[in-house]
N, C-alpha and C. Protein backbone atom coordinates (compact mmCIF):
# COMPACT_ATOMS: atom_id res chain seq x y z
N UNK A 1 -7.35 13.59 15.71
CA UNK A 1 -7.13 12.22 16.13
C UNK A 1 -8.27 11.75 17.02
N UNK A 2 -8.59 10.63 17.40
CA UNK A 2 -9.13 10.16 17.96
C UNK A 2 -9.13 10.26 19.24
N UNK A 3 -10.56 10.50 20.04
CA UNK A 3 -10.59 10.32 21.59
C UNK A 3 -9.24 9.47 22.29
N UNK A 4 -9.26 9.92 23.63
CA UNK A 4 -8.39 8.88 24.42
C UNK A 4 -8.53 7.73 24.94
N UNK A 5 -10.09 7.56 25.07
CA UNK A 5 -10.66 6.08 24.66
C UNK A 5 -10.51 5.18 23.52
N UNK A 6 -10.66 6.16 22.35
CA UNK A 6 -10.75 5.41 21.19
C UNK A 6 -9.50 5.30 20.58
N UNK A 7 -8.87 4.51 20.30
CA UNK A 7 -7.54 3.84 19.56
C UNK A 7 -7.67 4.71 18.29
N UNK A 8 -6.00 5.29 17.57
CA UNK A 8 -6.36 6.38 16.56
C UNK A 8 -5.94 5.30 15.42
N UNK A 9 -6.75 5.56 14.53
CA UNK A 9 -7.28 4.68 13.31
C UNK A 9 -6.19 4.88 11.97
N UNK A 10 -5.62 4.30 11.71
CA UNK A 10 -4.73 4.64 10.99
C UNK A 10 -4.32 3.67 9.55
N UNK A 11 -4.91 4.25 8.46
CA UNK A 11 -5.05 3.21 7.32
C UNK A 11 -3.39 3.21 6.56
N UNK A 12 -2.86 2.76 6.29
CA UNK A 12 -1.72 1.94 5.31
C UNK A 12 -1.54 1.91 4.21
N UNK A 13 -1.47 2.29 3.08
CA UNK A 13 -1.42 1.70 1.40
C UNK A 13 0.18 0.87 1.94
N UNK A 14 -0.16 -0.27 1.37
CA UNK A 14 0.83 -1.28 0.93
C UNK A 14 0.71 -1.36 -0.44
N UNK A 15 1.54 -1.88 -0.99
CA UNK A 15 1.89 -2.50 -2.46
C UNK A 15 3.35 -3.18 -2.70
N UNK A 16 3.26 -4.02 -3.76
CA UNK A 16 4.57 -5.20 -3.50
C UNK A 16 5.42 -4.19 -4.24
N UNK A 17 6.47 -5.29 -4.40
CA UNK A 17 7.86 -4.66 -5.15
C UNK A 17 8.23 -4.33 -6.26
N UNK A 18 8.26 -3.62 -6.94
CA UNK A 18 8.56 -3.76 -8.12
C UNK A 18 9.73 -4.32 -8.84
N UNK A 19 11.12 -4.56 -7.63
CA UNK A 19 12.44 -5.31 -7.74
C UNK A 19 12.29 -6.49 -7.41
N UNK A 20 11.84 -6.51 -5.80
CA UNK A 20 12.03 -7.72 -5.61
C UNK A 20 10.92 -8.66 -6.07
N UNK A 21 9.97 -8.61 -6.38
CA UNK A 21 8.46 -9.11 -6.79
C UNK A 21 7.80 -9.75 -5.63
N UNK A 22 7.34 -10.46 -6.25
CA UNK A 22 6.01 -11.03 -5.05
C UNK A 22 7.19 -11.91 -4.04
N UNK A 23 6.68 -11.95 -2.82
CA UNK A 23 5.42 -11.50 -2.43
C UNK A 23 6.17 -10.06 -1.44
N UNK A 24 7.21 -9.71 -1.82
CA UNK A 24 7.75 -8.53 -0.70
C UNK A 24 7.05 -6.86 -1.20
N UNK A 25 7.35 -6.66 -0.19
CA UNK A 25 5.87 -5.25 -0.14
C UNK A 25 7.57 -4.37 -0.29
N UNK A 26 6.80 -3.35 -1.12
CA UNK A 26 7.90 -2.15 -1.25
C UNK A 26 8.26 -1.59 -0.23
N UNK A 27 9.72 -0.74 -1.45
CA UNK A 27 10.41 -0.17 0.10
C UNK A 27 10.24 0.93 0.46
N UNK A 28 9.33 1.93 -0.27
CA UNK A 28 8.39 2.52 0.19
C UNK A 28 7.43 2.38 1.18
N UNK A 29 6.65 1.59 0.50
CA UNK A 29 5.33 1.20 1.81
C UNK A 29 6.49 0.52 3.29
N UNK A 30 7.32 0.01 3.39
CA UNK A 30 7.80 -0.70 4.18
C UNK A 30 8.42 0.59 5.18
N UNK A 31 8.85 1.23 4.24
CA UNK A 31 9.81 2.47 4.93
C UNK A 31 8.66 3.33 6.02
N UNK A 32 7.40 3.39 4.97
CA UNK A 32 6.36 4.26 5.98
C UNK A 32 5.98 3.37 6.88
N UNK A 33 5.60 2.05 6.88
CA UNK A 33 5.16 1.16 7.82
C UNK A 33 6.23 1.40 8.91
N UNK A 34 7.26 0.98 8.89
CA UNK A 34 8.33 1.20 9.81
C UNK A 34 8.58 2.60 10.85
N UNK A 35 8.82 3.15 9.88
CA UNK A 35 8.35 4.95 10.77
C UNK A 35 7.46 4.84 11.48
N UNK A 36 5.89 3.91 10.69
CA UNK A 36 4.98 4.74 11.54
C UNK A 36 4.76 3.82 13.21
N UNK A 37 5.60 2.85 13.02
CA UNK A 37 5.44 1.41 14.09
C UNK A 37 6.64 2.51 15.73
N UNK A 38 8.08 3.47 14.64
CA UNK A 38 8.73 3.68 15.58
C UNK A 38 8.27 5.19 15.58
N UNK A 39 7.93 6.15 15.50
CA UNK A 39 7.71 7.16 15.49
C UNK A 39 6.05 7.32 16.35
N UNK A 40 5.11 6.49 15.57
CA UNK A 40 4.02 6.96 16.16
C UNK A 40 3.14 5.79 17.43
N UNK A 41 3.23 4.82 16.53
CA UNK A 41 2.88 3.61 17.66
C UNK A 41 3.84 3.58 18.79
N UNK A 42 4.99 3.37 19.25
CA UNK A 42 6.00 3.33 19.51
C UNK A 42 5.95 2.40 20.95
N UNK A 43 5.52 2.47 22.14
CA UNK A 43 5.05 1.36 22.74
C UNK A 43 4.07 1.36 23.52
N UNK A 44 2.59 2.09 22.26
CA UNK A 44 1.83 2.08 22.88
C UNK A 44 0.58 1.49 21.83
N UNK A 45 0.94 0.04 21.77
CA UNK A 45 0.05 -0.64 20.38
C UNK A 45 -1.18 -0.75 20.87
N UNK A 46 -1.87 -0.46 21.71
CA UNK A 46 -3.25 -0.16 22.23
C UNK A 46 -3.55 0.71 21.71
N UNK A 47 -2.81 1.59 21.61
CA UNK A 47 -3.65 3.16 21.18
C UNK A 47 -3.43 3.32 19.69
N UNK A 48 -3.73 2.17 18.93
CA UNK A 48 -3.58 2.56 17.26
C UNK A 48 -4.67 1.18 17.36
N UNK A 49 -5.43 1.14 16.13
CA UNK A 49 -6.13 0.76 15.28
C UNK A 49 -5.29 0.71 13.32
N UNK A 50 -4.67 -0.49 13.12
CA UNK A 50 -4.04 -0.08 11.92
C UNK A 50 -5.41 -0.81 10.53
N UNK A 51 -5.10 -0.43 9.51
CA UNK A 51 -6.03 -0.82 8.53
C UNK A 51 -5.08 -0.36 7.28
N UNK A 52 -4.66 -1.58 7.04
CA UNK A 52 -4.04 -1.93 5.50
C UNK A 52 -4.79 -1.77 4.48
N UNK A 53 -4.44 -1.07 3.25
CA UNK A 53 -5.25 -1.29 2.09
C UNK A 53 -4.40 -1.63 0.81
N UNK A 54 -4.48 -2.54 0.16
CA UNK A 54 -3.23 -2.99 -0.72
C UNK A 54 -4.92 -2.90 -2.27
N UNK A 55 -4.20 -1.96 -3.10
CA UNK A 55 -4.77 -1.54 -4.20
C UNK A 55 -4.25 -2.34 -5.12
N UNK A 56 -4.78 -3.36 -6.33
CA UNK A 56 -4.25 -4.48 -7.27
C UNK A 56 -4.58 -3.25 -8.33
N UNK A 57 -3.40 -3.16 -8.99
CA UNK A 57 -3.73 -2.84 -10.21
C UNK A 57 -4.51 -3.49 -11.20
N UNK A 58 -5.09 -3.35 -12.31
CA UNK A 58 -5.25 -4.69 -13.56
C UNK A 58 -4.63 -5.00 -13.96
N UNK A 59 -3.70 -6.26 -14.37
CA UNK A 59 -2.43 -6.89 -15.04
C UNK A 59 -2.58 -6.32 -16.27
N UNK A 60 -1.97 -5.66 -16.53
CA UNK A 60 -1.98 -5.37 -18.24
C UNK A 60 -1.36 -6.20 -18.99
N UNK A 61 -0.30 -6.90 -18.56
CA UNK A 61 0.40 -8.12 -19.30
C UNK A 61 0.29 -9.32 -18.63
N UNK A 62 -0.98 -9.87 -18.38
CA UNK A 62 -1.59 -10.66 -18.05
C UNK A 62 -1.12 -12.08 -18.99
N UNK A 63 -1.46 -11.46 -20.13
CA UNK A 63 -1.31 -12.73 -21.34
C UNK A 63 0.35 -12.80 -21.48
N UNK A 64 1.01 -11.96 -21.13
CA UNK A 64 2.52 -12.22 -21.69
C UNK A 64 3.27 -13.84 -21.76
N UNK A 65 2.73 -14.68 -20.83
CA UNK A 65 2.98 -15.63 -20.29
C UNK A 65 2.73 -16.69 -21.10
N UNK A 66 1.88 -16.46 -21.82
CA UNK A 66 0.74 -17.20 -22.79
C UNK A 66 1.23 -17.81 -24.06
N UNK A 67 0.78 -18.41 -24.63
CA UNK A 67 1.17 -18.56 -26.06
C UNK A 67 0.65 -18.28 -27.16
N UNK A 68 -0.57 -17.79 -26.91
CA UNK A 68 -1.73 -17.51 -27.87
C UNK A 68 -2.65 -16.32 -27.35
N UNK A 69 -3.03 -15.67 -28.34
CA UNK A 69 -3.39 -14.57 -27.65
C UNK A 69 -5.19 -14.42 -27.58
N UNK A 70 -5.54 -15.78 -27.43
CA UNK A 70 -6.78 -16.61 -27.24
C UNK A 70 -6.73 -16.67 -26.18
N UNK A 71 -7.78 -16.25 -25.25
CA UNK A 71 -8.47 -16.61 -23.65
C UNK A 71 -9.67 -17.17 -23.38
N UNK A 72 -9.54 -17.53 -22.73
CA UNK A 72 -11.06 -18.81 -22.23
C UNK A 72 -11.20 -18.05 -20.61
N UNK A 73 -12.58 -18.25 -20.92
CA UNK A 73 -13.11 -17.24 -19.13
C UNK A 73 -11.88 -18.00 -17.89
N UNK A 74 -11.49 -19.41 -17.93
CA UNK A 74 -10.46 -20.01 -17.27
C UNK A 74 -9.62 -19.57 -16.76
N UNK A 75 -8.54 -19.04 -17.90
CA UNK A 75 -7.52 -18.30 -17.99
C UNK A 75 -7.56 -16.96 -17.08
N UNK A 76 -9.12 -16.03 -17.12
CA UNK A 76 -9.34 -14.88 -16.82
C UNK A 76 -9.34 -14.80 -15.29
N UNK A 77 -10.05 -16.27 -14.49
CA UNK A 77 -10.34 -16.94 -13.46
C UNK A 77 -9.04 -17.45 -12.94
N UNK A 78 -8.12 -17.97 -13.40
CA UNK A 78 -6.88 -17.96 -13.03
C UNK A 78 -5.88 -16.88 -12.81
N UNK A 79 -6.10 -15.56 -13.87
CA UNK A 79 -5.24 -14.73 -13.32
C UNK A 79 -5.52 -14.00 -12.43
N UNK A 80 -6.81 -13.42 -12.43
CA UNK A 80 -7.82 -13.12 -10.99
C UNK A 80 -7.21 -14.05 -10.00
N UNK A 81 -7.28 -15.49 -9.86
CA UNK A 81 -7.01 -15.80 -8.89
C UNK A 81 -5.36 -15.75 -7.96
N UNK A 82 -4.73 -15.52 -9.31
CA UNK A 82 -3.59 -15.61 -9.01
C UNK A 82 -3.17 -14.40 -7.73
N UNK A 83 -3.62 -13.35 -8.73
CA UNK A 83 -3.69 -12.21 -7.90
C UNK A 83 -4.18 -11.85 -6.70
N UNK A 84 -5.42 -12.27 -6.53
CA UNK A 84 -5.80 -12.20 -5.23
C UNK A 84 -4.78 -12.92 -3.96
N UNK A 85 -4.15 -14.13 -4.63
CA UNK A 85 -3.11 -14.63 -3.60
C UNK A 85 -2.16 -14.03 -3.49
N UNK A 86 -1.32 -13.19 -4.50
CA UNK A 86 -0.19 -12.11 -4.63
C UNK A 86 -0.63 -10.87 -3.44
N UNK A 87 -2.17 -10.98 -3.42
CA UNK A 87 -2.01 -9.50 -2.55
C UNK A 87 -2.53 -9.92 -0.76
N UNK A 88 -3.18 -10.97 -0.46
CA UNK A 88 -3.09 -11.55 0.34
C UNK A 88 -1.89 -12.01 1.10
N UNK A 89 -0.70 -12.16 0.24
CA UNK A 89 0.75 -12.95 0.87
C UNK A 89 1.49 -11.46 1.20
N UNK A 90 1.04 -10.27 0.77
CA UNK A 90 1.54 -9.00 1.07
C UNK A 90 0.61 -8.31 2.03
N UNK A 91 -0.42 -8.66 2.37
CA UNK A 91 -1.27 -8.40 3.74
C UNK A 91 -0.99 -9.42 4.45
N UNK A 92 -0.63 -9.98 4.64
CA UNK A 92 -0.33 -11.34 5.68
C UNK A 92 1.38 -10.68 6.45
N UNK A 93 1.75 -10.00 5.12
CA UNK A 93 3.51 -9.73 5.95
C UNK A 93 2.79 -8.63 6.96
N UNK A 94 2.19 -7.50 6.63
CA UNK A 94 1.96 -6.94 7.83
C UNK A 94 1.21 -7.21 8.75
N UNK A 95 -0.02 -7.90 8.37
CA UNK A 95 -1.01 -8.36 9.76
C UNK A 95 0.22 -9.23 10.50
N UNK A 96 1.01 -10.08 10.28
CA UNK A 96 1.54 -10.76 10.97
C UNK A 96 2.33 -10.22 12.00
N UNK A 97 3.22 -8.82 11.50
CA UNK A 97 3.96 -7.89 11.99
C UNK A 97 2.98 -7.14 13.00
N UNK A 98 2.09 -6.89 12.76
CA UNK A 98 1.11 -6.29 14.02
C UNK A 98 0.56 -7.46 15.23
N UNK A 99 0.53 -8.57 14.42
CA UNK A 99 0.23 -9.58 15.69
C UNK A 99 0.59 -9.93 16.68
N UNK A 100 2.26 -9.72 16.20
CA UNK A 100 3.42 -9.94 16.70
C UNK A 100 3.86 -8.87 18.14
N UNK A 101 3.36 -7.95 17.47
CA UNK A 101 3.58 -6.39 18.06
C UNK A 101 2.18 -5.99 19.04
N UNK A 102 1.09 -6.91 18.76
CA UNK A 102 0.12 -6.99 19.18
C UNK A 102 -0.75 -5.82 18.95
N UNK A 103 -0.80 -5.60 18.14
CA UNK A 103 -1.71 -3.62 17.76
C UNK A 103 -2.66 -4.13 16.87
N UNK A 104 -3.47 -4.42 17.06
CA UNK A 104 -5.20 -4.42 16.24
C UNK A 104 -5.29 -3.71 14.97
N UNK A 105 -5.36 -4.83 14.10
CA UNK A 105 -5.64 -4.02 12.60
C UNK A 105 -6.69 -5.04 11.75
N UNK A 106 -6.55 -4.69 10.57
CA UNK A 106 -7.42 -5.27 9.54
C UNK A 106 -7.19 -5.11 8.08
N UNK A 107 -6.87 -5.55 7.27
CA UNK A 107 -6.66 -5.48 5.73
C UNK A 107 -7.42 -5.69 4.61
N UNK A 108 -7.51 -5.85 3.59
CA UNK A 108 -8.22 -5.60 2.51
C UNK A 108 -7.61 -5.50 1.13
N UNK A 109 -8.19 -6.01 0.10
CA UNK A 109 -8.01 -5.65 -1.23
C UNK A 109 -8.80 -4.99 -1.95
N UNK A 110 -8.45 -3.78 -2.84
CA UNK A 110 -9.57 -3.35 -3.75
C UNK A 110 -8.68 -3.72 -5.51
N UNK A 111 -9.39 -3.57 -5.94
CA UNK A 111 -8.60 -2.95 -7.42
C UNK A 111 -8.98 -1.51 -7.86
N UNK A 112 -7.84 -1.10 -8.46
CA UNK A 112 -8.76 0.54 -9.62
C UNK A 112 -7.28 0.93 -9.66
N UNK A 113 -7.10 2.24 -10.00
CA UNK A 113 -6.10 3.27 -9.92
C UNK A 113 -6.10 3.33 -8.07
N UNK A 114 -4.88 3.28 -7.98
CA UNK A 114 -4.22 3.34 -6.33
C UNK A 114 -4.84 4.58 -6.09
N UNK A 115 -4.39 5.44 -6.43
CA UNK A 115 -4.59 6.86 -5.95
C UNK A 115 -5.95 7.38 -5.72
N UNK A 116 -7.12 6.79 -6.92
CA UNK A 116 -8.33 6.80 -6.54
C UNK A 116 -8.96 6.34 -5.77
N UNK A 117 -8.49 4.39 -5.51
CA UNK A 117 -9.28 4.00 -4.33
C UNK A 117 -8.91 3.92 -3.10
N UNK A 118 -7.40 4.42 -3.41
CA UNK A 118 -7.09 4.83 -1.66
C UNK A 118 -7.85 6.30 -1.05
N UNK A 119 -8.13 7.41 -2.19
CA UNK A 119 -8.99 8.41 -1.45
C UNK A 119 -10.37 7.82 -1.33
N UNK A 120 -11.07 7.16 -1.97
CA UNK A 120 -12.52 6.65 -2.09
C UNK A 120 -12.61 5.53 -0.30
N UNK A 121 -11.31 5.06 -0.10
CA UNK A 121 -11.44 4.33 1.19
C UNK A 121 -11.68 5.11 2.15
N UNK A 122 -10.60 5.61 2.15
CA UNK A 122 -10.29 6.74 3.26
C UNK A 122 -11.85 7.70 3.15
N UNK A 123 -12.20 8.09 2.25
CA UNK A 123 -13.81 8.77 2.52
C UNK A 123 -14.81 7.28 3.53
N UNK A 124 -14.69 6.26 2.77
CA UNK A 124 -15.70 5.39 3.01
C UNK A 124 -15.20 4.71 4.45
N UNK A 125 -13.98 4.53 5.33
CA UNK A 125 -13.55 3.94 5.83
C UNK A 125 -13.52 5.03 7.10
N UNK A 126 -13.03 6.15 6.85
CA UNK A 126 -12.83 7.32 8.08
C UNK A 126 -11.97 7.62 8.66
N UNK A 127 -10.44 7.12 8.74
CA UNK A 127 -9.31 7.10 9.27
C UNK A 127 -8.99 8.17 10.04
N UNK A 128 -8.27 7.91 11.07
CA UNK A 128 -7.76 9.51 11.85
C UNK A 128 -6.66 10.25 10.85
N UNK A 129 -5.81 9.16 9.94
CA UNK A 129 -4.98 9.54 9.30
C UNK A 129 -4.62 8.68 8.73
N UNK A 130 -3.92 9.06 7.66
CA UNK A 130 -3.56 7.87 6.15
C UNK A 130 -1.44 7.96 6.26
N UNK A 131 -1.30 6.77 5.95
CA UNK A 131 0.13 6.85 6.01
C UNK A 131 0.48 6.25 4.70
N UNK A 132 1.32 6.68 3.86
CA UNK A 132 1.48 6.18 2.90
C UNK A 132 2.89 6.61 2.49
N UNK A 133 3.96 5.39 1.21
CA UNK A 133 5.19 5.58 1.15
C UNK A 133 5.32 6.76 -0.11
N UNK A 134 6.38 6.94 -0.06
CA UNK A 134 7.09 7.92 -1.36
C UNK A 134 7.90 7.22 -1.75
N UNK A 135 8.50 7.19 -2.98
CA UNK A 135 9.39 7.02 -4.02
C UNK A 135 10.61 8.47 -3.98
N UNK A 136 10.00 9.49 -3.67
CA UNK A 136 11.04 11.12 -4.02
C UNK A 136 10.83 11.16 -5.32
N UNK A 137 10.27 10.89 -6.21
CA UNK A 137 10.23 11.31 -7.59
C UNK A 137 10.88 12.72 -7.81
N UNK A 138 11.29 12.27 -8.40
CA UNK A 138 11.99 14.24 -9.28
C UNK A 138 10.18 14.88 -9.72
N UNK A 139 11.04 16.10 -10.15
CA UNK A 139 10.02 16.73 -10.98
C UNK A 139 9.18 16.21 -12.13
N UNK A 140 10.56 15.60 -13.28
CA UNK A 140 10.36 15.61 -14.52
C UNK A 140 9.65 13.60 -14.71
N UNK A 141 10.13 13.05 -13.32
CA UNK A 141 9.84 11.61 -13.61
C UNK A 141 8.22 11.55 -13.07
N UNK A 142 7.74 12.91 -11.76
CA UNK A 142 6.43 13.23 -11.67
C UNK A 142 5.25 13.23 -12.29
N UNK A 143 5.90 14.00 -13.49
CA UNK A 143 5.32 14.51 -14.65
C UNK A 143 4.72 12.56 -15.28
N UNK A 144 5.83 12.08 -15.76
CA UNK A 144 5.35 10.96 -16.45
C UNK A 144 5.34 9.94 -15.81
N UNK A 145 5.12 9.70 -14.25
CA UNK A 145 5.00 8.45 -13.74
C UNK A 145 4.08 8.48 -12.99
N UNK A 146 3.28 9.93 -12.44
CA UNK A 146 2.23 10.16 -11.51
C UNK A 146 3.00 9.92 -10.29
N UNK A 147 2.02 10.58 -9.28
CA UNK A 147 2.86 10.12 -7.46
C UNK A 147 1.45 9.68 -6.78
N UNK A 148 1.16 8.66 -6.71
CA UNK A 148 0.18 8.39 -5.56
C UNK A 148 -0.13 9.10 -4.42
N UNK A 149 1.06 9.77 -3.91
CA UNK A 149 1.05 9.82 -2.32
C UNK A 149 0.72 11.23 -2.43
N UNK A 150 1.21 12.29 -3.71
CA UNK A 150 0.82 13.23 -4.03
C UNK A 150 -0.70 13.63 -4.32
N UNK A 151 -0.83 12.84 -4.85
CA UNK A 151 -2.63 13.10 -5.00
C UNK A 151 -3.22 12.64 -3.81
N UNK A 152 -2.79 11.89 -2.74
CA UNK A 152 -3.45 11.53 -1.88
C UNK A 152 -3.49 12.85 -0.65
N UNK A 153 -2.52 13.45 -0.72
CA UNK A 153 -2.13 14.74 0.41
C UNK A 153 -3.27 16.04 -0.11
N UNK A 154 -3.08 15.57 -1.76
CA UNK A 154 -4.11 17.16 -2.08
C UNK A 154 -5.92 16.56 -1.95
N UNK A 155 -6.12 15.18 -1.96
CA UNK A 155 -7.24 14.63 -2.09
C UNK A 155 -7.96 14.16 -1.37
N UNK A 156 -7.12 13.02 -0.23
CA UNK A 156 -7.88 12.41 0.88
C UNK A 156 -8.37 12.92 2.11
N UNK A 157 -9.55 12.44 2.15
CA UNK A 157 -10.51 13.85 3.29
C UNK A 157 -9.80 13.42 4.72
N UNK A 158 -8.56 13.23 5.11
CA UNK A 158 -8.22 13.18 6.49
C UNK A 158 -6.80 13.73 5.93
N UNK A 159 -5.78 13.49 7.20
CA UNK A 159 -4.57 14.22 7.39
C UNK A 159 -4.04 13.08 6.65
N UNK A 160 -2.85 13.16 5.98
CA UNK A 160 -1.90 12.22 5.36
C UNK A 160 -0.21 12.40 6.02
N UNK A 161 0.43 11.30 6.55
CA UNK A 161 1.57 11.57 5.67
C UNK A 161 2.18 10.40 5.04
N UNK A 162 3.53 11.42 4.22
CA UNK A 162 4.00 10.80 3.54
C UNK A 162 5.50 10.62 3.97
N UNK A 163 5.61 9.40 3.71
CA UNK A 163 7.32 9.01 4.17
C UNK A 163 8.29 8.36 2.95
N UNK A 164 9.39 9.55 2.37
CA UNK A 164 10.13 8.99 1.98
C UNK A 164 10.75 7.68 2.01
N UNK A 165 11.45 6.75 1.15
CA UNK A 165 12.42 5.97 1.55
C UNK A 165 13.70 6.56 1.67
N UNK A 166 14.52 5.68 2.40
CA UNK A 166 15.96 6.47 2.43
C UNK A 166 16.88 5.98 1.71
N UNK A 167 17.95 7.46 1.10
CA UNK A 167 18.27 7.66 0.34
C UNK A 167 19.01 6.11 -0.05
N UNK A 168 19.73 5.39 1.38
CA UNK A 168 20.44 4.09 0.97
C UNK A 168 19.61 3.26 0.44
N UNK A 169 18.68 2.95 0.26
CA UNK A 169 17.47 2.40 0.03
C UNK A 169 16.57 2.47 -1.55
N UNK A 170 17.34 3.57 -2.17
CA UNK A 170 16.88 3.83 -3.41
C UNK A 170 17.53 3.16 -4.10
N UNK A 171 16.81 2.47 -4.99
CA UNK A 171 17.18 1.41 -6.26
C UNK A 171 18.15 2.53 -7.54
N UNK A 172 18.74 2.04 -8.66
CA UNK A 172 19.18 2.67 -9.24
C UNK A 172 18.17 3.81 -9.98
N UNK A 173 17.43 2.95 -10.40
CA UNK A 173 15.67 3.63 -11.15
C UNK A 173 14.87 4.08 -10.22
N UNK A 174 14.84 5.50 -9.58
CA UNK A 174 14.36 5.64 -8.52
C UNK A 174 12.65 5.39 -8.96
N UNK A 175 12.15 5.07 -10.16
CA UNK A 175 10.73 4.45 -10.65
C UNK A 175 10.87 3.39 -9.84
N UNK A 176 11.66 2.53 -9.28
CA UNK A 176 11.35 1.24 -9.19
C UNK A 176 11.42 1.35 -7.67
N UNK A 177 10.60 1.02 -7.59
CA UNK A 177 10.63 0.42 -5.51
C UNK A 177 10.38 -1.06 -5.23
């Protein structure tokens, strides 16, 4: 961790909902945000540095919406844009929550595979430590759904953790957060 001068640096993966949709941030990411506000910040928001990173996937069903399966650079410029406001209105719920709380942070968007550019940050960025949510995936839903937070514990060059959601808190599809 960081000197006792220096505020300990602590980066975030956010991502929205997959139930509730835009613009609410999962209950994963929410569950670790929360822990890490009462567990580690707790009332000493001077001594954290937070840094959000909310990873956009690529819309793969971008066109679903559409009527034709004809695009004009427009269209491409619109859903880009759309998105960038989808992930902005989900960095805004937490910068606001830290403002509030008064603890110094900063946010960001990338796109790629989550799991890749949250370790590629965390190299490029330096964090004392990465906090990021869980789902609990089983074994067998592991297998075919991937775990972010899993590859991030065996991958990202600082300490990680990972915070379940709780159990009341799990959707029927534990895929879905």
């Amino acid at each position: 961790m960081a000197g006792s001068s220096e505020p300990t640096r602590v980066m975030v993966a956010v991502n929205e909902s997959s139930i509730k949709g835009y613009p609410h941030p999962s209950i994963s990411c929410r569950a670790a945000f929360d822990w890490m506000l009462s567990k580690l910040v707790r009332s000493n928001a001077a001594g954290f540095h937070l840094l959000f990173l909310h990873v956009q996937v690529p819309d793969e069903d971008g066109f679903d919406d559409m009527d034709s399966i004809y695009a004009s650079p427009a269209d491409f410029q619109r859903m880009k844009q759309r998105d960038k406001i989808r992930g902005l209105h989900l960095l805004e719920h937490f910068v606001n929550q830290c403002h509030q709380l008064e603890i110094k942070c900063e946010a960001w968007i990338k796109q790629g595979d989550p799991k890749e550019v949250i370790c590629s940050e965390v190299k490029r960025v330096q964090p004392d430590l990465l906090v990021v949510g869980s789902r609990g995936l089983g074994p067998f839903q592991r297998v075919f759904v991937g775990t972010v937070s899993e590859f991030c514990v065996k991958h990202a060059d600082c300490p990680v953790i990972t915070i379940k959601r709780k159990a009341d808190e799990a959707p029927q599809d534990p895929v879905d957060d």
